[in-house]
PDB file of N, CA and C in Angstrom:
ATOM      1  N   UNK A   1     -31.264  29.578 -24.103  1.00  0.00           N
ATOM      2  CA  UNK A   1     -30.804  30.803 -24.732  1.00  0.00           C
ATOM      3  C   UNK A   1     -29.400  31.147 -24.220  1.00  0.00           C
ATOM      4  N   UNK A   2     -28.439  31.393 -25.172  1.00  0.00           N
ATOM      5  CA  UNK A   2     -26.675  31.482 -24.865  1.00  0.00           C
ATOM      6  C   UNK A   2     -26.941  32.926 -24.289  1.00  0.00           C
ATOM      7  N   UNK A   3     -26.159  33.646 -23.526  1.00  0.00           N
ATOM      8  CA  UNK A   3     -26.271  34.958 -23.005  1.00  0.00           C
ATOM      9  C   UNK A   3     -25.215  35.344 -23.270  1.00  0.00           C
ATOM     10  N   UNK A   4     -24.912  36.272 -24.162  1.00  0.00           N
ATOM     11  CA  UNK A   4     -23.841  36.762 -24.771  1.00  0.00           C
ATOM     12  C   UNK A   4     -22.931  38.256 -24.381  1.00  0.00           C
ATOM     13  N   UNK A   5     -21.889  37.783 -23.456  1.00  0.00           N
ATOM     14  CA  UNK A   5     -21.519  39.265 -23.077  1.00  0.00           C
ATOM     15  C   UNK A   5     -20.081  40.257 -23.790  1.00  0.00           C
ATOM     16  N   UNK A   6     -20.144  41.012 -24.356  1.00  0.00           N
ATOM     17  CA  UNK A   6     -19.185  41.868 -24.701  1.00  0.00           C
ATOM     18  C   UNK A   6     -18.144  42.442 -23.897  1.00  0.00           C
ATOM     19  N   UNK A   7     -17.015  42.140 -23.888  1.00  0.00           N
ATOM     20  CA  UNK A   7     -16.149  42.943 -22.899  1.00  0.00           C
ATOM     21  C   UNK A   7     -14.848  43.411 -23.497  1.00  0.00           C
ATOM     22  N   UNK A   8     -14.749  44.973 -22.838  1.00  0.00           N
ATOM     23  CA  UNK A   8     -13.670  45.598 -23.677  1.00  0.00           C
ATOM     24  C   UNK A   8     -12.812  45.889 -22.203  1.00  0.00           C
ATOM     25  N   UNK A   9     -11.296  45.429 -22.297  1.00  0.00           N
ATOM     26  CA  UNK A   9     -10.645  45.866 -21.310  1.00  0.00           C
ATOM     27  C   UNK A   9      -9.425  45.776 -21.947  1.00  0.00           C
ATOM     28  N   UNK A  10      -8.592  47.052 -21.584  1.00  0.00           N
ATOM     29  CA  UNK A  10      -6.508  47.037 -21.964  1.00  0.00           C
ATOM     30  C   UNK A  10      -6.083  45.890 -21.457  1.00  0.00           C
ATOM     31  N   UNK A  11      -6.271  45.024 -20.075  1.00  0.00           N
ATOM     32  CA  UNK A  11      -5.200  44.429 -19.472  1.00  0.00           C
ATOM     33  C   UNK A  11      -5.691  43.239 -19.624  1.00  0.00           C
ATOM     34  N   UNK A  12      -5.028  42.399 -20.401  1.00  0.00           N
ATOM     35  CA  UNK A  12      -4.867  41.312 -20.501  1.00  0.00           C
ATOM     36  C   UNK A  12      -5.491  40.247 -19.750  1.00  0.00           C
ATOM     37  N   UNK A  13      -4.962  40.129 -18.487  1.00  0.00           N
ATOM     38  CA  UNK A  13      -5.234  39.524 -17.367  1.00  0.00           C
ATOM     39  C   UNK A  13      -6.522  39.244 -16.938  1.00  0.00           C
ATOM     40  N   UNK A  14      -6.965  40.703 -16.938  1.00  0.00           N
ATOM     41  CA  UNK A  14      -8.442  41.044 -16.720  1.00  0.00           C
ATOM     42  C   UNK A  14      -9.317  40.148 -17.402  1.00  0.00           C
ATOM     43  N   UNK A  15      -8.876  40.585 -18.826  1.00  0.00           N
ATOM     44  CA  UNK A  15     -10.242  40.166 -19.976  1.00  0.00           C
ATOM     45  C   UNK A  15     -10.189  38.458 -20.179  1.00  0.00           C
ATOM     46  N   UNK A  16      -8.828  37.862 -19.549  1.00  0.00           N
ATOM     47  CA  UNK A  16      -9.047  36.050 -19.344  1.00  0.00           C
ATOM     48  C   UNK A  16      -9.778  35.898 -18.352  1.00  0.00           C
ATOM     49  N   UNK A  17      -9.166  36.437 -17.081  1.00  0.00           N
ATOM     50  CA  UNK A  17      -9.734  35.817 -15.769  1.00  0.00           C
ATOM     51  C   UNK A  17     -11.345  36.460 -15.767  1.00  0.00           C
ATOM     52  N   UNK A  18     -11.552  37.667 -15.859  1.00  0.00           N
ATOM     53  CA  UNK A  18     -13.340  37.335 -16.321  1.00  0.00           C
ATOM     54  C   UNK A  18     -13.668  36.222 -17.499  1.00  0.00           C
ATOM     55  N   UNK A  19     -13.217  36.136 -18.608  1.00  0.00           N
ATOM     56  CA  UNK A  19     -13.773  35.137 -19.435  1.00  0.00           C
ATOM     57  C   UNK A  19     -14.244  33.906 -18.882  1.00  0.00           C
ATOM     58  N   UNK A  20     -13.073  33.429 -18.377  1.00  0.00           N
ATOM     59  CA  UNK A  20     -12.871  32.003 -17.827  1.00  0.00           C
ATOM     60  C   UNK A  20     -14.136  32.375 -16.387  1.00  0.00           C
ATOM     61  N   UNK A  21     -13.681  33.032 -15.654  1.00  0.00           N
ATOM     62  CA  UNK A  21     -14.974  32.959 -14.627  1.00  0.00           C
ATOM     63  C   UNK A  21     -16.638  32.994 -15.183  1.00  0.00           C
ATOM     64  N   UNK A  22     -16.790  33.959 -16.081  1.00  0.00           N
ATOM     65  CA  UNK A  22     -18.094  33.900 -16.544  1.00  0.00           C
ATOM     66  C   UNK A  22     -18.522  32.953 -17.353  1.00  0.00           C
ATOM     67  N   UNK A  23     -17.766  32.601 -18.250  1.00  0.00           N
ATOM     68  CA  UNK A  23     -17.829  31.119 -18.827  1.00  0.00           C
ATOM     69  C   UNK A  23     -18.506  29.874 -17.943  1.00  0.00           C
ATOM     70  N   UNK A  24     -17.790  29.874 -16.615  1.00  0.00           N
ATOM     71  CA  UNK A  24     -17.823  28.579 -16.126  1.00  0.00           C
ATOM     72  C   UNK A  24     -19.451  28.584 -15.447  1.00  0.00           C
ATOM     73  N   UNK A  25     -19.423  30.082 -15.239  1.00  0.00           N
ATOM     74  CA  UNK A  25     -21.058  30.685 -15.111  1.00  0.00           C
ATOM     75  C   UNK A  25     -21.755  30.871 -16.244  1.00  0.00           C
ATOM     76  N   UNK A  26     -21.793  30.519 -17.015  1.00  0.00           N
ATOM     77  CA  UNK A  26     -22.682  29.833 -18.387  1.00  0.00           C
ATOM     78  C   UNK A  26     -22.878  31.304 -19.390  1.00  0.00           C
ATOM     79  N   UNK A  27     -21.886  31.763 -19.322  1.00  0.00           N
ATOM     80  CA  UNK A  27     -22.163  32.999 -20.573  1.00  0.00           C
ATOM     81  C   UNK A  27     -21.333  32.971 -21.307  1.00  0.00           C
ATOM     82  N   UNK A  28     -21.608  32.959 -22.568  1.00  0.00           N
ATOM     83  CA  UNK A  28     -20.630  33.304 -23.978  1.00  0.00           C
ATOM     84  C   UNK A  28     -20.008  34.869 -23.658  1.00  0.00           C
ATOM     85  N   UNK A  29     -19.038  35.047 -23.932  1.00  0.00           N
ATOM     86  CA  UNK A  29     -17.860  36.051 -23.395  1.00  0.00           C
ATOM     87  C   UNK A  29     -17.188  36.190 -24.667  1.00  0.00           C
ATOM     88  N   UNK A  30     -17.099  37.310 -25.578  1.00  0.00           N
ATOM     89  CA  UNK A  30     -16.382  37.877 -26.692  1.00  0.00           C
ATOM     90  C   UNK A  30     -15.539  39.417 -25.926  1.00  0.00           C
ATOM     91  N   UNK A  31     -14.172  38.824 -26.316  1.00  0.00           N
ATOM     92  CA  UNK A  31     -13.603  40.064 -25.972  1.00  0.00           C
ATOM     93  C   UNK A  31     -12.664  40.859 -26.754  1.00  0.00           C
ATOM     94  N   UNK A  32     -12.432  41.984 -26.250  1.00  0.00           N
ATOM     95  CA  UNK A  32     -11.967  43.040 -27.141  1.00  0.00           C
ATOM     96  C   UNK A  32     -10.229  43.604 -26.289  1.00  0.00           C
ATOM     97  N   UNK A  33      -9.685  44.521 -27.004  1.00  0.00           N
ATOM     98  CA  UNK A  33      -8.640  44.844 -26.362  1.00  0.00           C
ATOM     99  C   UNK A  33      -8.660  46.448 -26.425  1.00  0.00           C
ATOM    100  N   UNK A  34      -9.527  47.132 -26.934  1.00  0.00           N
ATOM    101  CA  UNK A  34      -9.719  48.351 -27.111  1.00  0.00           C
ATOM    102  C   UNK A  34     -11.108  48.888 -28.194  1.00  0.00           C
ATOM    103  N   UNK A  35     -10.751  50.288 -28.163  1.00  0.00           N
ATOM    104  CA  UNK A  35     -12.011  50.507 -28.568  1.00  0.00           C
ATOM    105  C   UNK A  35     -12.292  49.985 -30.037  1.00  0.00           C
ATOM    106  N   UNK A  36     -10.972  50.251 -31.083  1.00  0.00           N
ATOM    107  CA  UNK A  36     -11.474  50.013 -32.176  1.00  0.00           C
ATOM    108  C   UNK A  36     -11.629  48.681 -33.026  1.00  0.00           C
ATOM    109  N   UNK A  37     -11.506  47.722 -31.810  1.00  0.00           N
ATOM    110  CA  UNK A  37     -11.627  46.195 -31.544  1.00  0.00           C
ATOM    111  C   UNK A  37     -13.167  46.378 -31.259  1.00  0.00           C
ATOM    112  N   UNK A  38     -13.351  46.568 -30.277  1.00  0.00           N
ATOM    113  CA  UNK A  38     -14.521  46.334 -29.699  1.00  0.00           C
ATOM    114  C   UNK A  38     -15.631  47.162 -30.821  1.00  0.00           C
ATOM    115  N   UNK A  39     -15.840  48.211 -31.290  1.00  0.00           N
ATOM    116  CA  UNK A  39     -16.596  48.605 -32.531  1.00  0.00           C
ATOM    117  C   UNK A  39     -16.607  47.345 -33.590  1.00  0.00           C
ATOM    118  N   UNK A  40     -15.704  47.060 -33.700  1.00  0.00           N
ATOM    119  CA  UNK A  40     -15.538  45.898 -34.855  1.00  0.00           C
ATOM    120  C   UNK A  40     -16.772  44.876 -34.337  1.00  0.00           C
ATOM    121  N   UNK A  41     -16.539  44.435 -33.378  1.00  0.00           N
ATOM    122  CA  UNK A  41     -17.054  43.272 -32.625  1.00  0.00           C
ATOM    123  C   UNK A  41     -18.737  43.600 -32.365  1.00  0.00           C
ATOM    124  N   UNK A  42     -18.967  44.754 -31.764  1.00  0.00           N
ATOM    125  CA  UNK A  42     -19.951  45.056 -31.670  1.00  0.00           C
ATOM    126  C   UNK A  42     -21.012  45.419 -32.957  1.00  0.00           C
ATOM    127  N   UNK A  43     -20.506  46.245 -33.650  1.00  0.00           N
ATOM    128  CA  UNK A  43     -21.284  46.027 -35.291  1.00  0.00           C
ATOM    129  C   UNK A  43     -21.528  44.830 -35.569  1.00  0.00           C
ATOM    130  N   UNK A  44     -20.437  43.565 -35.482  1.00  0.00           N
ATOM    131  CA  UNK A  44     -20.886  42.458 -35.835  1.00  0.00           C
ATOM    132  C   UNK A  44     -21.804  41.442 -35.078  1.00  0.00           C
ATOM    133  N   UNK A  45     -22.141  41.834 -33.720  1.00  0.00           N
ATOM    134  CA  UNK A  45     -22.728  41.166 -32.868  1.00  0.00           C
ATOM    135  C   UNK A  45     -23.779  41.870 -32.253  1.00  0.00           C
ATOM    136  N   UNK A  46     -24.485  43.010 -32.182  1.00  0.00           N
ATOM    137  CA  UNK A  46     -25.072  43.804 -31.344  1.00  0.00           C
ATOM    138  C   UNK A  46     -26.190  43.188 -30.955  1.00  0.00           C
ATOM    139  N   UNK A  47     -27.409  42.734 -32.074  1.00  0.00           N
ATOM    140  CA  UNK A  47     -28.364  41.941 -32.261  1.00  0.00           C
ATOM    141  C   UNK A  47     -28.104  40.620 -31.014  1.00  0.00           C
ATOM    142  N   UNK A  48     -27.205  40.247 -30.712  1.00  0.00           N
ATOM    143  CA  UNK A  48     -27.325  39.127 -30.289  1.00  0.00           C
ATOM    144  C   UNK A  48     -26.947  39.326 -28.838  1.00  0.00           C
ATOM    145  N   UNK A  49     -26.303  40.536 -28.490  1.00  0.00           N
ATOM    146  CA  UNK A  49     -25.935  40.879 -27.484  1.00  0.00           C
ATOM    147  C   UNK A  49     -27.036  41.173 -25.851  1.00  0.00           C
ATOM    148  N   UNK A  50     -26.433  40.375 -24.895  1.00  0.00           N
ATOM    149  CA  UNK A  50     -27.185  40.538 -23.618  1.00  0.00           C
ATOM    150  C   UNK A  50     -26.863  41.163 -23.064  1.00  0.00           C
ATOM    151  N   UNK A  51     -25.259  41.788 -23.103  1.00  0.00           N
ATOM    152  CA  UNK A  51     -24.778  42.462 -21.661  1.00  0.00           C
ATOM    153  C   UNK A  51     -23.092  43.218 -22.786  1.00  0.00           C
ATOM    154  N   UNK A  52     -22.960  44.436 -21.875  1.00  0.00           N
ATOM    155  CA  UNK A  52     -21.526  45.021 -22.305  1.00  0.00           C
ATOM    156  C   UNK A  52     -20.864  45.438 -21.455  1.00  0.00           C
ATOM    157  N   UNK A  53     -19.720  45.055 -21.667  1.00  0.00           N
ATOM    158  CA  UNK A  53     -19.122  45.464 -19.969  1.00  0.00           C
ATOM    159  C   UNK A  53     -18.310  46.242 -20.835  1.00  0.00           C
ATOM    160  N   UNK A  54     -17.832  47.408 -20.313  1.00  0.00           N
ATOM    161  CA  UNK A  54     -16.788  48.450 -20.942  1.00  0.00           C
ATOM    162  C   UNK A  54     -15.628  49.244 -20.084  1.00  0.00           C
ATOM    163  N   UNK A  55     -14.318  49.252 -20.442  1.00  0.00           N
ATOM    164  CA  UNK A  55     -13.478  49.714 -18.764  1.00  0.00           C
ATOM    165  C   UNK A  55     -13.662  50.907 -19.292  1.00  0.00           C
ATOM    166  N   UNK A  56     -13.501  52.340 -18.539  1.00  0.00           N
ATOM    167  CA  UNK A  56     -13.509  53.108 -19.096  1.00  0.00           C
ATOM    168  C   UNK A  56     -12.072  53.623 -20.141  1.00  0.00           C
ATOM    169  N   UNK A  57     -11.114  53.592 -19.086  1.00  0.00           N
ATOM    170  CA  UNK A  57      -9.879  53.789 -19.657  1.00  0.00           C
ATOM    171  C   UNK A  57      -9.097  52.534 -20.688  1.00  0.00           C
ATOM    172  N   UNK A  58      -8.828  53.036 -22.037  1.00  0.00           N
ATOM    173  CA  UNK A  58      -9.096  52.241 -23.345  1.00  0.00           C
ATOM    174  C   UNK A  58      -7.069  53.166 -23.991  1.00  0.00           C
ATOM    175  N   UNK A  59      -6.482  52.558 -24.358  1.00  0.00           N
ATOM    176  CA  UNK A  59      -5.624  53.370 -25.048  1.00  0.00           C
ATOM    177  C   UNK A  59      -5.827  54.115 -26.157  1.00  0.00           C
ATOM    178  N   UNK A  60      -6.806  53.325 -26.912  1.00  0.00           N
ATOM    179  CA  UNK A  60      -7.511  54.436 -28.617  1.00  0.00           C
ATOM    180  C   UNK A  60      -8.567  55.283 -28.216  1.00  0.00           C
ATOM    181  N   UNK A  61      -9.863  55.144 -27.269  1.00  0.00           N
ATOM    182  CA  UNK A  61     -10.592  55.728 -26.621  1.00  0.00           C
ATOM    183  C   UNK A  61     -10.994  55.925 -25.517  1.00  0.00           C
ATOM    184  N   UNK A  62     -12.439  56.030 -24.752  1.00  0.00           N
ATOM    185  CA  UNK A  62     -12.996  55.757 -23.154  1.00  0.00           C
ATOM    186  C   UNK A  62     -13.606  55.039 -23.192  1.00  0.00           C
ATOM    187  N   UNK A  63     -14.196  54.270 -22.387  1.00  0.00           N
ATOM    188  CA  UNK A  63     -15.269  53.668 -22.535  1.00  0.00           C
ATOM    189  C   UNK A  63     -16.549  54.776 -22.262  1.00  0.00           C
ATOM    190  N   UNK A  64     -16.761  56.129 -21.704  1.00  0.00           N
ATOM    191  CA  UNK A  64     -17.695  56.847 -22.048  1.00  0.00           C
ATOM    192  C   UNK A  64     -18.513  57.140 -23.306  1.00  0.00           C
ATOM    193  N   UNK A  65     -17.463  56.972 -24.724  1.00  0.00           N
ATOM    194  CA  UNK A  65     -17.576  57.718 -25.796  1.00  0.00           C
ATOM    195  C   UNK A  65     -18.329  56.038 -26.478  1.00  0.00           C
ATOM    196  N   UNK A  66     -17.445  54.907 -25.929  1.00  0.00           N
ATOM    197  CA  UNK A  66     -18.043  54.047 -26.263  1.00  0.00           C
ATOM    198  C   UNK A  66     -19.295  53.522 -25.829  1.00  0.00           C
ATOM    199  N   UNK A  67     -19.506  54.184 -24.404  1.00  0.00           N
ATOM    200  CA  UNK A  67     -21.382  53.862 -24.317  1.00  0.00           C
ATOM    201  C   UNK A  67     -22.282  55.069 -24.582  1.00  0.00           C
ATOM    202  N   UNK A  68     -21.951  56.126 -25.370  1.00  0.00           N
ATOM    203  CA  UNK A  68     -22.680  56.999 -26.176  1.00  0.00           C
ATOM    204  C   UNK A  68     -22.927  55.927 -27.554  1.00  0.00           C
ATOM    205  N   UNK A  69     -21.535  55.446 -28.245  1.00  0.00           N
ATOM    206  CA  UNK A  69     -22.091  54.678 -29.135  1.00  0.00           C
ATOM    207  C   UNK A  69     -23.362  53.511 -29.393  1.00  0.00           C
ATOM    208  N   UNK A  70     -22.863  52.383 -28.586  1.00  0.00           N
ATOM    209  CA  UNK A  70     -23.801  51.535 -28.230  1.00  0.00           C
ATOM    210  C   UNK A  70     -24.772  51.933 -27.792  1.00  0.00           C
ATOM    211  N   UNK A  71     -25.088  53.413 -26.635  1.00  0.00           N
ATOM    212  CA  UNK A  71     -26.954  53.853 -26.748  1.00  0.00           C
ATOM    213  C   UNK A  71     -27.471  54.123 -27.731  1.00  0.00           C
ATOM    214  N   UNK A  72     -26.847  54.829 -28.689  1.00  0.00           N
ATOM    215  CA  UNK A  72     -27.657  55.300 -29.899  1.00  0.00           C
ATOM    216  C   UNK A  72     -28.114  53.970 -30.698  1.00  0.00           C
ATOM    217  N   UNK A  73     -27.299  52.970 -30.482  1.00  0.00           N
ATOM    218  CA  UNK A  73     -28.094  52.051 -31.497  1.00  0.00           C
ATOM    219  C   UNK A  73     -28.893  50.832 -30.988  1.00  0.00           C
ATOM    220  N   UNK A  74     -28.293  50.635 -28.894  1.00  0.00           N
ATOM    221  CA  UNK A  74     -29.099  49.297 -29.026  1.00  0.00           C
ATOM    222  C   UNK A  74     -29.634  49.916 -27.264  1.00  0.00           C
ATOM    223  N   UNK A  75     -30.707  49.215 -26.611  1.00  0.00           N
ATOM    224  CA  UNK A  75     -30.615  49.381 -25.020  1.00  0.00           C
ATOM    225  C   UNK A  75     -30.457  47.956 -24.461  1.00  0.00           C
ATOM    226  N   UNK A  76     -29.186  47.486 -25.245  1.00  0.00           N
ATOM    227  CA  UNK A  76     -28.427  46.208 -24.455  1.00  0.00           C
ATOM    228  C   UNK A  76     -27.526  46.750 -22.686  1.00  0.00           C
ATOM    229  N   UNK A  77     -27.916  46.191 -21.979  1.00  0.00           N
ATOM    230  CA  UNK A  77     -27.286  46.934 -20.735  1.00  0.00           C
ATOM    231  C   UNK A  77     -25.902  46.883 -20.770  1.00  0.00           C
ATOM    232  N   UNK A  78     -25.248  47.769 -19.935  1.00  0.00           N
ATOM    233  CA  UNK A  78     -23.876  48.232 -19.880  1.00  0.00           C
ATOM    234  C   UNK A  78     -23.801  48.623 -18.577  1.00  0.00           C
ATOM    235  N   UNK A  79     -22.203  47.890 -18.640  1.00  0.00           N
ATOM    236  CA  UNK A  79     -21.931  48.000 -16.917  1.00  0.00           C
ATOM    237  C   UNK A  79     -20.512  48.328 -17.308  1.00  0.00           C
ATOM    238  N   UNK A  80     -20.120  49.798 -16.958  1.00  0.00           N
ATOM    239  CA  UNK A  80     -18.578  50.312 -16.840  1.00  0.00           C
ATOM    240  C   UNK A  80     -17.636  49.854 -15.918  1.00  0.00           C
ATOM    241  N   UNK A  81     -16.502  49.888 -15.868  1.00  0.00           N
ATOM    242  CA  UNK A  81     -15.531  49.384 -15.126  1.00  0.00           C
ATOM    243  C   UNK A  81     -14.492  50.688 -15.367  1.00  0.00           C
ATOM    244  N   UNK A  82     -13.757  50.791 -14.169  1.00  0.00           N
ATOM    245  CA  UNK A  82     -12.958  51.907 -13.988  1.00  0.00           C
ATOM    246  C   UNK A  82     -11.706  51.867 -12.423  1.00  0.00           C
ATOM    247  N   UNK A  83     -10.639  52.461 -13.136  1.00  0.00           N
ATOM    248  CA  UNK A  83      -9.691  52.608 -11.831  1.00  0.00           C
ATOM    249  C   UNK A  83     -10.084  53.381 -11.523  1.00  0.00           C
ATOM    250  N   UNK A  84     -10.771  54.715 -12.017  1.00  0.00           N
ATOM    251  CA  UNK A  84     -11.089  55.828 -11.059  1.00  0.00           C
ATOM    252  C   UNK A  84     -12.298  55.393  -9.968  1.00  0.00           C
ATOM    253  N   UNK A  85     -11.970  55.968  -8.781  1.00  0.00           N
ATOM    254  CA  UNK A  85     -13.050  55.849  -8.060  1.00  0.00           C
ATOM    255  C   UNK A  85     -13.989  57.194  -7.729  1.00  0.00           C
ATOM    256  N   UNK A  86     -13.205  58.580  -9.110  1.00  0.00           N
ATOM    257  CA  UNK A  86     -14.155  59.312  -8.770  1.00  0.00           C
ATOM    258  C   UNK A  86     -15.745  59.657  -8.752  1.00  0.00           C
ATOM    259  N   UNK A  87     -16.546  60.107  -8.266  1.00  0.00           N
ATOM    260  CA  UNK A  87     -18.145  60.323  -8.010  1.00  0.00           C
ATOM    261  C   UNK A  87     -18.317  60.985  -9.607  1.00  0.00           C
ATOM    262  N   UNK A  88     -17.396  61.883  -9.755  1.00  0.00           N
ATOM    263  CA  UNK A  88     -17.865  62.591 -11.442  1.00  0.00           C
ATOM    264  C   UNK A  88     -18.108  61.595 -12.524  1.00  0.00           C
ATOM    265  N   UNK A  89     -16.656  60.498 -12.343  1.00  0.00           N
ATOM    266  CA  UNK A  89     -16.984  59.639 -13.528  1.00  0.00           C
ATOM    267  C   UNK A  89     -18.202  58.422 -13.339  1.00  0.00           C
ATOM    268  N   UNK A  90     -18.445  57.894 -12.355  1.00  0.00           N
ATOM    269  CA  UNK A  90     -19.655  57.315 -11.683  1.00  0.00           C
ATOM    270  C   UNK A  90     -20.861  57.998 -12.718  1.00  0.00           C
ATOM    271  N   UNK A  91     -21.503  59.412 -12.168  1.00  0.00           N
ATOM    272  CA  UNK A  91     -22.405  59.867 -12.607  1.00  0.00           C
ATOM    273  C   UNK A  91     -22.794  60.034 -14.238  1.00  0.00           C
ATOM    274  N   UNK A  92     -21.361  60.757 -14.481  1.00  0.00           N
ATOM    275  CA  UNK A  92     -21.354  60.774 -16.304  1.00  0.00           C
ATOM    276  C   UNK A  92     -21.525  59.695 -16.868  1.00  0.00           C
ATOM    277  N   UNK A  93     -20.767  58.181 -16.115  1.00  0.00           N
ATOM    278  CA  UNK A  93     -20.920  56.880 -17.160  1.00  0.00           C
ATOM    279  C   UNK A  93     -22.418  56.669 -17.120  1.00  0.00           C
ATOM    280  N   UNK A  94     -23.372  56.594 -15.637  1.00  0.00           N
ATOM    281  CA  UNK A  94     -24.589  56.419 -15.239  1.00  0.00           C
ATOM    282  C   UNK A  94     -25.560  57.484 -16.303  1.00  0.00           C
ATOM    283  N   UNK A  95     -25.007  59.163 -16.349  1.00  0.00           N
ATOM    284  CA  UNK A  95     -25.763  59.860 -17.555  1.00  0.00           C
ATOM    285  C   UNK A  95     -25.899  59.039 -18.370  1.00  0.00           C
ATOM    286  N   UNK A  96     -24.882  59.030 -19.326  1.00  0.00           N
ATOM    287  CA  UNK A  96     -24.437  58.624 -20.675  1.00  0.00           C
ATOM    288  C   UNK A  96     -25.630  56.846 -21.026  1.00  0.00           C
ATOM    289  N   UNK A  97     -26.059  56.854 -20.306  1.00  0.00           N
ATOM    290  CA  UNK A  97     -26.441  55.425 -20.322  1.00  0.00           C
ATOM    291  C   UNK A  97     -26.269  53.950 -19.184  1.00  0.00           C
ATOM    292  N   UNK A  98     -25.099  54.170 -18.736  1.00  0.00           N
ATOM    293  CA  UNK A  98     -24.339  52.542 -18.297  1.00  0.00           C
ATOM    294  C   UNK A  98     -25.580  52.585 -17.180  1.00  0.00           C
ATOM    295  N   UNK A  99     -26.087  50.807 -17.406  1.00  0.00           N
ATOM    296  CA  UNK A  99     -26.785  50.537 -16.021  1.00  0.00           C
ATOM    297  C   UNK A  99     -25.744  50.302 -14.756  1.00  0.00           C
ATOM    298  N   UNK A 100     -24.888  50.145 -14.891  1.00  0.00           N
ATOM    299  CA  UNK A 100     -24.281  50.047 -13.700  1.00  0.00           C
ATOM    300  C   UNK A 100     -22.930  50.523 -13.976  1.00  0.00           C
ATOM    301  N   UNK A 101     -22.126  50.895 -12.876  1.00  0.00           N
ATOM    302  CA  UNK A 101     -20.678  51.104 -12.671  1.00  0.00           C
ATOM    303  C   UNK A 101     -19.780  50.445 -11.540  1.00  0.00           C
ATOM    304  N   UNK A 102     -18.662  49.808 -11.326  1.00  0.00           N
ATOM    305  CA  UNK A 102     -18.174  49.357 -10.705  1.00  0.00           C
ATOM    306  C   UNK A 102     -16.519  49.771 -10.718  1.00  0.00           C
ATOM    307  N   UNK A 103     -16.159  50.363  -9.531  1.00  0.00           N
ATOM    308  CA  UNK A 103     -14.747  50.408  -9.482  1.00  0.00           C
ATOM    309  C   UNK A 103     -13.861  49.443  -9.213  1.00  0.00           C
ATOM    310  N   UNK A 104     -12.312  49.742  -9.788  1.00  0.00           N
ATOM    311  CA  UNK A 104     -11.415  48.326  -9.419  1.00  0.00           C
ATOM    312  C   UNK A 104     -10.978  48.831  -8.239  1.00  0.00           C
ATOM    313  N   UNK A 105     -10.366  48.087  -7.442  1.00  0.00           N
ATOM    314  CA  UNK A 105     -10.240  46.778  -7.800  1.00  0.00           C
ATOM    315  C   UNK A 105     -11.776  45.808  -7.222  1.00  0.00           C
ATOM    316  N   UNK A 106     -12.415  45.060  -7.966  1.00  0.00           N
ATOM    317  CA  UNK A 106     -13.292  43.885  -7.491  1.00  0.00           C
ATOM    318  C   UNK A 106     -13.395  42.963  -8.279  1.00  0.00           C
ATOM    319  N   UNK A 107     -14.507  42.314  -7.167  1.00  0.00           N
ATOM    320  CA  UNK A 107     -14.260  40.424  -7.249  1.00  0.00           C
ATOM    321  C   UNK A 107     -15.059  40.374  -8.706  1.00  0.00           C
ATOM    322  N   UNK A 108     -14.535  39.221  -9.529  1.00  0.00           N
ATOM    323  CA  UNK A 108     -15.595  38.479 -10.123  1.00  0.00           C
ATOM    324  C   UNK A 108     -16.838  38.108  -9.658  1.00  0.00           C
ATOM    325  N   UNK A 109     -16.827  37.749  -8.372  1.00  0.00           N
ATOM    326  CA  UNK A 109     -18.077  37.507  -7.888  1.00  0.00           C
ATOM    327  C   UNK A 109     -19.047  38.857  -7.395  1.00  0.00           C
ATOM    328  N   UNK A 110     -18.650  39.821  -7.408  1.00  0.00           N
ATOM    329  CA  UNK A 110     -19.505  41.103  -7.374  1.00  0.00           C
ATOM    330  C   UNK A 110     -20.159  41.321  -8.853  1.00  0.00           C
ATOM    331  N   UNK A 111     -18.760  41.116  -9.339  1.00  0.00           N
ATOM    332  CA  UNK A 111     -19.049  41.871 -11.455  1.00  0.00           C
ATOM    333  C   UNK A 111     -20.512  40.525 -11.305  1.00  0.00           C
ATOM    334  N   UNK A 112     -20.222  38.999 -11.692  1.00  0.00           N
ATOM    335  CA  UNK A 112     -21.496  38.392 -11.585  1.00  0.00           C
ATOM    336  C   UNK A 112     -22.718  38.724 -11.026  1.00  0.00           C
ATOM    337  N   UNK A 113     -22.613  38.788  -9.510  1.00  0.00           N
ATOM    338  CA  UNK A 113     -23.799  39.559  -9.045  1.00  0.00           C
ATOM    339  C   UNK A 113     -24.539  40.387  -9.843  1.00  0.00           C
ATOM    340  N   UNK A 114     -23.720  41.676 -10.158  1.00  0.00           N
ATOM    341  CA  UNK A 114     -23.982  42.617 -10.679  1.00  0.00           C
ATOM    342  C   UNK A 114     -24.960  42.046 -11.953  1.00  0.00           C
ATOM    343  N   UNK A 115     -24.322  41.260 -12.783  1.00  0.00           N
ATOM    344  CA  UNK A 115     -24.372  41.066 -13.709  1.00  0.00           C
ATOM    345  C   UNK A 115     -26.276  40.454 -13.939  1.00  0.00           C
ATOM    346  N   UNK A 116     -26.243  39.387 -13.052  1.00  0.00           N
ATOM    347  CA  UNK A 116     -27.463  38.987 -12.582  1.00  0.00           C
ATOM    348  C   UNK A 116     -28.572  39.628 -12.431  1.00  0.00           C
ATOM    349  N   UNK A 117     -27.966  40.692 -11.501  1.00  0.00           N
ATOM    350  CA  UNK A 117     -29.021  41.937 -10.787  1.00  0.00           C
ATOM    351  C   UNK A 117     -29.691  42.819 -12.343  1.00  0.00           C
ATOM    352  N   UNK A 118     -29.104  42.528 -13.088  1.00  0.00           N
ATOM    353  CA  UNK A 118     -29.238  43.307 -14.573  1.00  0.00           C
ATOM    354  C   UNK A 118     -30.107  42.321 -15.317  1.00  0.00           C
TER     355      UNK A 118
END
């Protein structure tokens, strides 16, 4: 079974060097560059979806508003990503749904962990 993960992040950099790492760790990796990318992507894929990783900070949206979306329609897990390291946004992404949250800067090999632990 392919394990299919969704990831929405602004920076470039980011959304290769996870690809390429999780890849080589055996997951199909579709990525997005913002929110109204990632809606696109996700309507077309949800069904098939194992995992969503979402940063919060998005230039068209948040990733908050975007894991209100994705709860209402699927309970595919979601793991936020964020420069903030505040406790408020922690809790609200954790309300809103996200099984997990992780601040930057970290390793690929934590996000995996994580990912696992899910």
């Amino acid at each position: 079974m392919t394990r299919k993960i969704l990831l929405v992040d602004d920076d470039q950099k980011t959304r290769m060097l996870l690809k390429t790492y999780l890849e080589k760790n055996q997951y199909e990796v579709m990525l997005s560059h913002d929110g109204e990318s990632f809606l696109a992507e996700f309507n077309r894929s949800a069904d098939e979806l194992s995992l969503v990783i979402l940063d919060v900070m998005l230039p068209d949206t948040d990733g908050f508003e975007l894991c209100k979306i994705v709860r209402q329609r699927t309970n595919v897990p979601i793991i936020m990503l964020t420069a903030s390291s505040d406790e408020t946004d922690r809790i609200v992404g954790l309300e809103l749904g996200a099984d997990d949250y992780i601040a930057k800067p970290y390793s690929p090999r934590e996000l995996l962990a994580r990912i696992k632990a899910i």
